[in-house]
Protein backbone atom coordinates (compact mmCIF):
# COMPACT_ATOMS: atom_id res chain seq x y z
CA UNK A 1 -23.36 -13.16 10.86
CA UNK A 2 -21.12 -9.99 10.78
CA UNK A 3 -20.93 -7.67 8.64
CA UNK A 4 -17.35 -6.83 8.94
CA UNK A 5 -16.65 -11.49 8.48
CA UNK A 6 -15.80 -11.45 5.01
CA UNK A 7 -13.22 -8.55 4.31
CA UNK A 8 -11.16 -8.58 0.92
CA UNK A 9 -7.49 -8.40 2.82
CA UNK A 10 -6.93 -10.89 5.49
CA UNK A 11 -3.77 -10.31 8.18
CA UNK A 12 -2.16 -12.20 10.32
CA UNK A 13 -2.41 -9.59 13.01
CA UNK A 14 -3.93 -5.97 13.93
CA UNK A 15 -0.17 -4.75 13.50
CA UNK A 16 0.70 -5.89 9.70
CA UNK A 17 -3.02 -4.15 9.13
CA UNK A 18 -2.44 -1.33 10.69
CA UNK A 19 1.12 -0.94 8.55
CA UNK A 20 -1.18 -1.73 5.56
CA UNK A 21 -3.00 1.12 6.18
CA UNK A 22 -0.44 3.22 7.14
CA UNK A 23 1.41 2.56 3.82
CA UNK A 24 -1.24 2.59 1.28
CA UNK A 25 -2.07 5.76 2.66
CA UNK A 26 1.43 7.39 2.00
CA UNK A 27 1.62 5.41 -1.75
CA UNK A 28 -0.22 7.48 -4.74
CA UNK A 29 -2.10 5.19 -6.79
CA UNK A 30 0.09 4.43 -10.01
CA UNK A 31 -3.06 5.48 -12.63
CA UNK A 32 -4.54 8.58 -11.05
CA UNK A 33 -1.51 9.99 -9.04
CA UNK A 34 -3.62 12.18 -7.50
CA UNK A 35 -5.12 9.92 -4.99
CA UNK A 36 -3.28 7.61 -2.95
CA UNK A 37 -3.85 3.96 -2.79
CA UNK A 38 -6.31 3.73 -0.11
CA UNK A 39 -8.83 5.97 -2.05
CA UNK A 40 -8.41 3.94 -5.38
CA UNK A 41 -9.89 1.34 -6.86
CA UNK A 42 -7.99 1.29 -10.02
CA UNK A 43 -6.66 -2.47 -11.09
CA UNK A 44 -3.12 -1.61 -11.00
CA UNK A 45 -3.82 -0.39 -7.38
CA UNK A 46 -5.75 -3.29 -6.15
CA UNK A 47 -2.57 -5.00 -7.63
CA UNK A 48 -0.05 -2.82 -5.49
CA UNK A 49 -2.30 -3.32 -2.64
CA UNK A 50 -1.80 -7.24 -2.99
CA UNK A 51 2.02 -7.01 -3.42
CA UNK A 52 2.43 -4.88 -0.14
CA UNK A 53 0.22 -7.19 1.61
CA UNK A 54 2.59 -10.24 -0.01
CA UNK A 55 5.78 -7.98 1.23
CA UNK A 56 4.24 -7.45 4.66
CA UNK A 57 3.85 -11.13 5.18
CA UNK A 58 7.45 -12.31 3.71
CA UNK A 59 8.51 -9.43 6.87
CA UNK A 60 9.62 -6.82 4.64
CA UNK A 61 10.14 -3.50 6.17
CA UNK A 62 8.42 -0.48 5.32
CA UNK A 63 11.28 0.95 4.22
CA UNK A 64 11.57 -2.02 1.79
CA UNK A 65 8.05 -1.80 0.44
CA UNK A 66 8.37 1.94 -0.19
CA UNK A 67 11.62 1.48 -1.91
CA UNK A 68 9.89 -1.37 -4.48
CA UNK A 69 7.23 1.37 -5.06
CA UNK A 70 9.60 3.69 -5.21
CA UNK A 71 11.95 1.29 -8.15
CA UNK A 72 8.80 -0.20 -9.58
CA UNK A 73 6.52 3.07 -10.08
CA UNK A 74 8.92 6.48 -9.69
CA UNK A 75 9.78 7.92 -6.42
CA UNK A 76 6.94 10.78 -7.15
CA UNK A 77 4.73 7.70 -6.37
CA UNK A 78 5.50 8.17 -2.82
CA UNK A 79 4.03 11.33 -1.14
CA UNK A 80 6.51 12.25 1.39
CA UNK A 81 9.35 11.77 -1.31
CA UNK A 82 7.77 15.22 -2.17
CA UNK A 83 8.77 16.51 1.34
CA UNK A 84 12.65 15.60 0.72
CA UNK A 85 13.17 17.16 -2.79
């Protein structure tokens, strides 16, 4: 048995995980602002994790899925939003 068999996200491919991680990266967590997603384990994050892995699968861009973040949370929950200020 592998270790790595049972993981908490499941993809359809290497590419949608690979935008996963890309995005959750660039998306501050919603509670603690200053981490991002991928270093939080805060419910409302594991939440927003779920809903961009739902918006990855329906083929939403990640344009799209920054721009929900963007509506849902503030755009200050993005961290290159910062950059364009």
């Amino acid at each position: 048995m592998s270790l790595y068999s049972d993981t908490l996200y499941n993809f359809e491919n290497e590419k949608d995980e690979a935008r996963f991680n890309n995005l959750i990266k660039d998306i501050r967590c919603p509670k603690c602002i200053s981490g991002s997603l991928s270093s939080s384990n805060a419910p409302i994050s594991e939440d927003l994790k779920f809903k961009i892995i739902d918006m990855i699968n329906e083929g939403k861009s990640d344009q799209e899925i920054k721009d929900y973040v963007s509506l849902r949370f503030g755009a200050e929950s993005l961290y290159l939003s910062l950059i364009h200020i």
